[in-house]
N, C-alpha and C. Protein backbone atom coordinates (compact mmCIF):
# COMPACT_ATOMS: atom_id res chain seq x y z
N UNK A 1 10.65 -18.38 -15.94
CA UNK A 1 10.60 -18.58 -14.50
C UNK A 1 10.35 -17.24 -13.82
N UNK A 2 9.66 -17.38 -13.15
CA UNK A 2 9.04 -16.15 -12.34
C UNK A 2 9.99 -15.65 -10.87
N UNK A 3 10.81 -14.65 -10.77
CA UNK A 3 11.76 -14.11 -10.08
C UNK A 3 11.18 -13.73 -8.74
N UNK A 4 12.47 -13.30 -7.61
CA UNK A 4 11.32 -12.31 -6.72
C UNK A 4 11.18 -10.77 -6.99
N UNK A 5 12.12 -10.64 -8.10
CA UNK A 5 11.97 -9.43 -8.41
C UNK A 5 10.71 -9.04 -9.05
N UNK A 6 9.94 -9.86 -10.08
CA UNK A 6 8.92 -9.72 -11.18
C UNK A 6 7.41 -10.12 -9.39
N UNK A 7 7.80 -10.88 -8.69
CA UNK A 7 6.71 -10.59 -7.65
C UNK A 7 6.49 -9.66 -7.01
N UNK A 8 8.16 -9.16 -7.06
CA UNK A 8 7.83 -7.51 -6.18
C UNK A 8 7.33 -6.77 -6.91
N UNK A 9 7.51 -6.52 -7.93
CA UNK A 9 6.69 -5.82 -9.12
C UNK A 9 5.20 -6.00 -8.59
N UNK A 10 4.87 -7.03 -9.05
CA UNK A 10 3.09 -7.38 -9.07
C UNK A 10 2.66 -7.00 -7.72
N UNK A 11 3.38 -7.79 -6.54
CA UNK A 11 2.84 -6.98 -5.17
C UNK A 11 2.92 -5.86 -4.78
N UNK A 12 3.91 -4.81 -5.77
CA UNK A 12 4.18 -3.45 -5.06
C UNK A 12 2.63 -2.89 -6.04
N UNK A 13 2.69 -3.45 -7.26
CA UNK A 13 1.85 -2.60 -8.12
C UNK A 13 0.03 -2.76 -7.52
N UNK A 14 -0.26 -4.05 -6.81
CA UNK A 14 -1.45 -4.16 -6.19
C UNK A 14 -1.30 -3.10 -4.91
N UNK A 15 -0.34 -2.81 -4.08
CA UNK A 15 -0.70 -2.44 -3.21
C UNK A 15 -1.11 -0.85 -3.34
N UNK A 16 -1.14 -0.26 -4.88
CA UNK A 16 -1.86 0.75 -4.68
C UNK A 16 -3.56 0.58 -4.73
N UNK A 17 -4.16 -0.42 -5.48
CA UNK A 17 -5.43 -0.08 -5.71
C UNK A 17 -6.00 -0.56 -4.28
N UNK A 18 -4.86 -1.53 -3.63
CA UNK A 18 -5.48 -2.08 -2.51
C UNK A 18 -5.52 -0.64 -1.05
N UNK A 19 -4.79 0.17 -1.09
CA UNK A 19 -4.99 1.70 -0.59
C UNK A 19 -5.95 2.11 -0.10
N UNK A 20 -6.99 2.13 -1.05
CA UNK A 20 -7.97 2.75 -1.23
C UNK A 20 -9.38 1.88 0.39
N UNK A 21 -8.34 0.64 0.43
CA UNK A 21 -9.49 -0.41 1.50
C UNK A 21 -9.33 0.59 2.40
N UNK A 22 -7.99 1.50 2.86
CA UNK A 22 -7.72 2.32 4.09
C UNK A 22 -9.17 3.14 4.57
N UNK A 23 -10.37 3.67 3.10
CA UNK A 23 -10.47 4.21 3.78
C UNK A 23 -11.72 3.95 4.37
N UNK A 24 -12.26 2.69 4.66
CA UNK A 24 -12.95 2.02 5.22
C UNK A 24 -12.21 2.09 6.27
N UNK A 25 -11.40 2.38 6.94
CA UNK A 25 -10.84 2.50 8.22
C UNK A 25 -9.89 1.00 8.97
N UNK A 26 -10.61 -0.36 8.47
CA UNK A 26 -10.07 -1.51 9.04
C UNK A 26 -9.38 -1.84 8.07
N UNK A 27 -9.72 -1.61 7.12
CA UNK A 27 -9.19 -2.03 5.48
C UNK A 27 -7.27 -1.94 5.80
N UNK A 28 -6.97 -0.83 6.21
CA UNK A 28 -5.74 -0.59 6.51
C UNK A 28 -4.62 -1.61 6.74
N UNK A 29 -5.39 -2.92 7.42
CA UNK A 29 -4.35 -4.05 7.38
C UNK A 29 -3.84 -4.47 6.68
N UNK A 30 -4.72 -4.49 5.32
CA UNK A 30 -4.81 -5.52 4.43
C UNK A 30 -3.98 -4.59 3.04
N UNK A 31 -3.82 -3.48 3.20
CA UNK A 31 -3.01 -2.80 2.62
C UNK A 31 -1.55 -2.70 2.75
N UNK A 32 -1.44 -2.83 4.16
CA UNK A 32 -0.19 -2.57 4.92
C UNK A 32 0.41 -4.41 4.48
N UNK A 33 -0.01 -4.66 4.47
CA UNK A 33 0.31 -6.88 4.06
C UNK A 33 1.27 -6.37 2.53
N UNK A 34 0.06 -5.83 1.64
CA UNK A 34 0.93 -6.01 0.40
C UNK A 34 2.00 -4.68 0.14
N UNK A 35 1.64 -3.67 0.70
CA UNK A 35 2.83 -2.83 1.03
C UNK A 35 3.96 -3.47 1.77
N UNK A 36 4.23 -3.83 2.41
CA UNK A 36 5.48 -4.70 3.08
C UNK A 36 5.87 -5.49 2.39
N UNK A 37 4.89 -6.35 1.72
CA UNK A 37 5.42 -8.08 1.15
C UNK A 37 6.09 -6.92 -0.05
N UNK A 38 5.38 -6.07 -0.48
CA UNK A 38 6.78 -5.58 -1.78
C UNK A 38 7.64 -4.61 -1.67
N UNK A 39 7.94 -4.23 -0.17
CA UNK A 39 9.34 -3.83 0.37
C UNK A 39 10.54 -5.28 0.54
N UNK A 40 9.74 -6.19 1.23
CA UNK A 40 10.74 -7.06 1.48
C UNK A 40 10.83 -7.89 -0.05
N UNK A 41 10.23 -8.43 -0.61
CA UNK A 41 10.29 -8.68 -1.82
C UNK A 41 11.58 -8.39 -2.78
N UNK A 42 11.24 -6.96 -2.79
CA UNK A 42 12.05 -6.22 -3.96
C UNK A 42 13.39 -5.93 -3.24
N UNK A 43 13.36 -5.83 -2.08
CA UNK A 43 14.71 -5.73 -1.57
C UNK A 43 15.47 -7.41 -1.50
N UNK A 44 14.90 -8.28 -1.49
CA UNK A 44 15.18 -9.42 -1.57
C UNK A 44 15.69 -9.75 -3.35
N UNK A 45 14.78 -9.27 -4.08
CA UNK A 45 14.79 -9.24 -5.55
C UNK A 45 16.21 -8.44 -5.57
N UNK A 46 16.53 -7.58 -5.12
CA UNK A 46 17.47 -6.51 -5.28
C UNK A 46 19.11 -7.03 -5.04
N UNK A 47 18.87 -7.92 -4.04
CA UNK A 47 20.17 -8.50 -3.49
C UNK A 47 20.68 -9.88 -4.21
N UNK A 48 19.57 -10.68 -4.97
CA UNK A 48 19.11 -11.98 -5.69
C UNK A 48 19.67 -12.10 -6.76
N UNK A 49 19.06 -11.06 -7.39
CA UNK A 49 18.67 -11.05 -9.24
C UNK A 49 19.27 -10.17 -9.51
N UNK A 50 20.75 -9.97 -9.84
CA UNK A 50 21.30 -8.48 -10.14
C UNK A 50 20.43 -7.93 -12.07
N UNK A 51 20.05 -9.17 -12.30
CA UNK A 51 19.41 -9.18 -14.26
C UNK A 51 18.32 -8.21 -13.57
N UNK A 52 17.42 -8.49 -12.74
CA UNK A 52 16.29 -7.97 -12.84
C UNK A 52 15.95 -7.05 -11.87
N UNK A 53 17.48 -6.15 -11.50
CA UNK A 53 16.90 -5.52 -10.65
C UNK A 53 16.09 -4.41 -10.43
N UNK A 54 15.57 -3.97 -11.64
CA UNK A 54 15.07 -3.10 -12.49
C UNK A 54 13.41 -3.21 -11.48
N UNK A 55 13.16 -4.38 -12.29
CA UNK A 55 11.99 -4.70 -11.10
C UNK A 55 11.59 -4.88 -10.67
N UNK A 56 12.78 -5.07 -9.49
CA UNK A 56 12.46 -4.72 -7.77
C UNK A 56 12.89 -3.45 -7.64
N UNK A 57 13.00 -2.51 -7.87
CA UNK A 57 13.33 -0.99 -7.83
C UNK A 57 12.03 -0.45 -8.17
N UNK A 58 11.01 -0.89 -8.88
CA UNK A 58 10.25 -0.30 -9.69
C UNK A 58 8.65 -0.97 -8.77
N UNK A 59 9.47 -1.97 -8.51
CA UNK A 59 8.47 -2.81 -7.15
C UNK A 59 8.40 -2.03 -6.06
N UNK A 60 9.59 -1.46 -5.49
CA UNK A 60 9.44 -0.58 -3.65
C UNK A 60 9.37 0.54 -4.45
N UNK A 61 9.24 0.81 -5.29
CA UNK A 61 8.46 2.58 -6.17
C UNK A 61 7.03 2.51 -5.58
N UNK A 62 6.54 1.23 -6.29
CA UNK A 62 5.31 0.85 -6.33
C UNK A 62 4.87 1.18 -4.60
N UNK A 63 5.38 0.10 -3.83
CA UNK A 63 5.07 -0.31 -2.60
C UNK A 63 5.18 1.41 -1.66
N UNK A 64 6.09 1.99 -2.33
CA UNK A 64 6.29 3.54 -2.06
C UNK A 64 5.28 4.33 -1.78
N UNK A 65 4.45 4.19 -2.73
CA UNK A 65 3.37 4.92 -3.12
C UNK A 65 2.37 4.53 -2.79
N UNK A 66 2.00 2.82 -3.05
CA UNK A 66 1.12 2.19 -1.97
C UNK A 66 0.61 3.06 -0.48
N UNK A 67 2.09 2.85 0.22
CA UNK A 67 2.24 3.59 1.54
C UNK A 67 1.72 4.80 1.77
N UNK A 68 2.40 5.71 0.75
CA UNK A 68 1.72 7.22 1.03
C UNK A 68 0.21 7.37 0.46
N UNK A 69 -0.32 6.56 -0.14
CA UNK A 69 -1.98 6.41 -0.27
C UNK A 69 -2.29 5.48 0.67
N UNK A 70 -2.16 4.67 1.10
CA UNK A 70 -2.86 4.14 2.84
C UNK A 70 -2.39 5.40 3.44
N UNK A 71 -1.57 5.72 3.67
CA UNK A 71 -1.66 7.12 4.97
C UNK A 71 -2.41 7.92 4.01
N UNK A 72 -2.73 8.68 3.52
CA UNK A 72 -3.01 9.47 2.42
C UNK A 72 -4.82 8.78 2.96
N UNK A 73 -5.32 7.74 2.90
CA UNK A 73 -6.96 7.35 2.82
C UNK A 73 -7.28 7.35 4.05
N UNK A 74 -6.20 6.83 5.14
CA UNK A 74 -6.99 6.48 6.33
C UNK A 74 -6.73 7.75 7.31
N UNK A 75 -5.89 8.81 6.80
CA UNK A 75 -6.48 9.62 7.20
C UNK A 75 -7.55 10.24 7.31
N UNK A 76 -7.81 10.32 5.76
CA UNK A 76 -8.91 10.90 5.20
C UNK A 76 -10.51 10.17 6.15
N UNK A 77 -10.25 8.95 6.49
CA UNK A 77 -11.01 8.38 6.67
C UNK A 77 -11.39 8.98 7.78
N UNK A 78 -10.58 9.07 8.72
CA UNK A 78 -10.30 9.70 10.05
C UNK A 78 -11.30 10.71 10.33
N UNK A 79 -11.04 11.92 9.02
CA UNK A 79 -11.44 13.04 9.27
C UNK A 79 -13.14 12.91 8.49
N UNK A 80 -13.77 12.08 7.88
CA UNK A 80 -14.90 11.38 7.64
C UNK A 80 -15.51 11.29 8.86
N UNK A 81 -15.04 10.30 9.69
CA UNK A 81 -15.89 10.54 11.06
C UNK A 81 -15.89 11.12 12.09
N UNK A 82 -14.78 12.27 11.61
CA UNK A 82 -15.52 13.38 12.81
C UNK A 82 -16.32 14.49 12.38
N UNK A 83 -16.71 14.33 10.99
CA UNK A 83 -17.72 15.32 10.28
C UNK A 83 -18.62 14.49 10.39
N UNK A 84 -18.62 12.91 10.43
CA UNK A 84 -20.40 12.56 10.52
C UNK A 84 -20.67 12.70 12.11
N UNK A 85 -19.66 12.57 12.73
CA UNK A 85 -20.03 12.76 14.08
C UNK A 85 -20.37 13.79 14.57
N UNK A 86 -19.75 15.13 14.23
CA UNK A 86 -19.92 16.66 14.27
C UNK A 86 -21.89 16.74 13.58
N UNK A 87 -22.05 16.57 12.60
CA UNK A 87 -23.07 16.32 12.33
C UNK A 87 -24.27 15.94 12.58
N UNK A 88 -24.12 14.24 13.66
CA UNK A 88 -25.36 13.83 14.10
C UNK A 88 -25.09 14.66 15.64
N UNK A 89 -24.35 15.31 16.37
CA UNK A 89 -24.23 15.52 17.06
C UNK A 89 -25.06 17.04 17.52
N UNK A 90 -24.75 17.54 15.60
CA UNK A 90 -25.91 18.87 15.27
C UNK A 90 -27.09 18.93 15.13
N UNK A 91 -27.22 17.27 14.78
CA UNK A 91 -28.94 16.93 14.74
C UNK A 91 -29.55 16.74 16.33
N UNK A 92 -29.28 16.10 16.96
CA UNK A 92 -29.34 16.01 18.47
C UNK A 92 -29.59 16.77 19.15
């Protein structure tokens, strides 16, 4: 039987590759969805499942890190368009 702890797992562990949507700039929502769903998750897992709380701990690790790579891309993204903008602005 599948726990909410073993979901916080899987959702914390997607929400890193899903990060990377940040730095398309809109992408950011859709990052921030599975970053949350495996904060609340694993903290839910945490209070639930004392057997498995291993991972939901290992789930808001995940979702942890998620977080600081969406901030971590959409910054980056940020600073992407004010170098293409600096740029066509040099062509002009």
């Amino acid at each position: 039987m599948v726990s909410l702890s073993m979901i916080a797992l899987i959702v914390g562990a997607l929400s890193i590759p899903f990060a990377f949507f940040a730095l398309n700039g809109g992408g950011v929502f859709i990052s921030l969805v599975f970053v949350l769903g495996g904060f609340v998750l694993g903290a839910l897992g945490l209070l639930r499942d004392q057997q498995r709380s291993g991972l939901a701990l290992i789930g808001i690790a995940c979702s942890l890190l998620g977080l600081i790579l969406t901030i971590v891309c959409f910054a980056c993204s940020g600073c992407a368009v004010c170098q293409m903008q600096a740029a066509i602005n040099a062509i002009l």
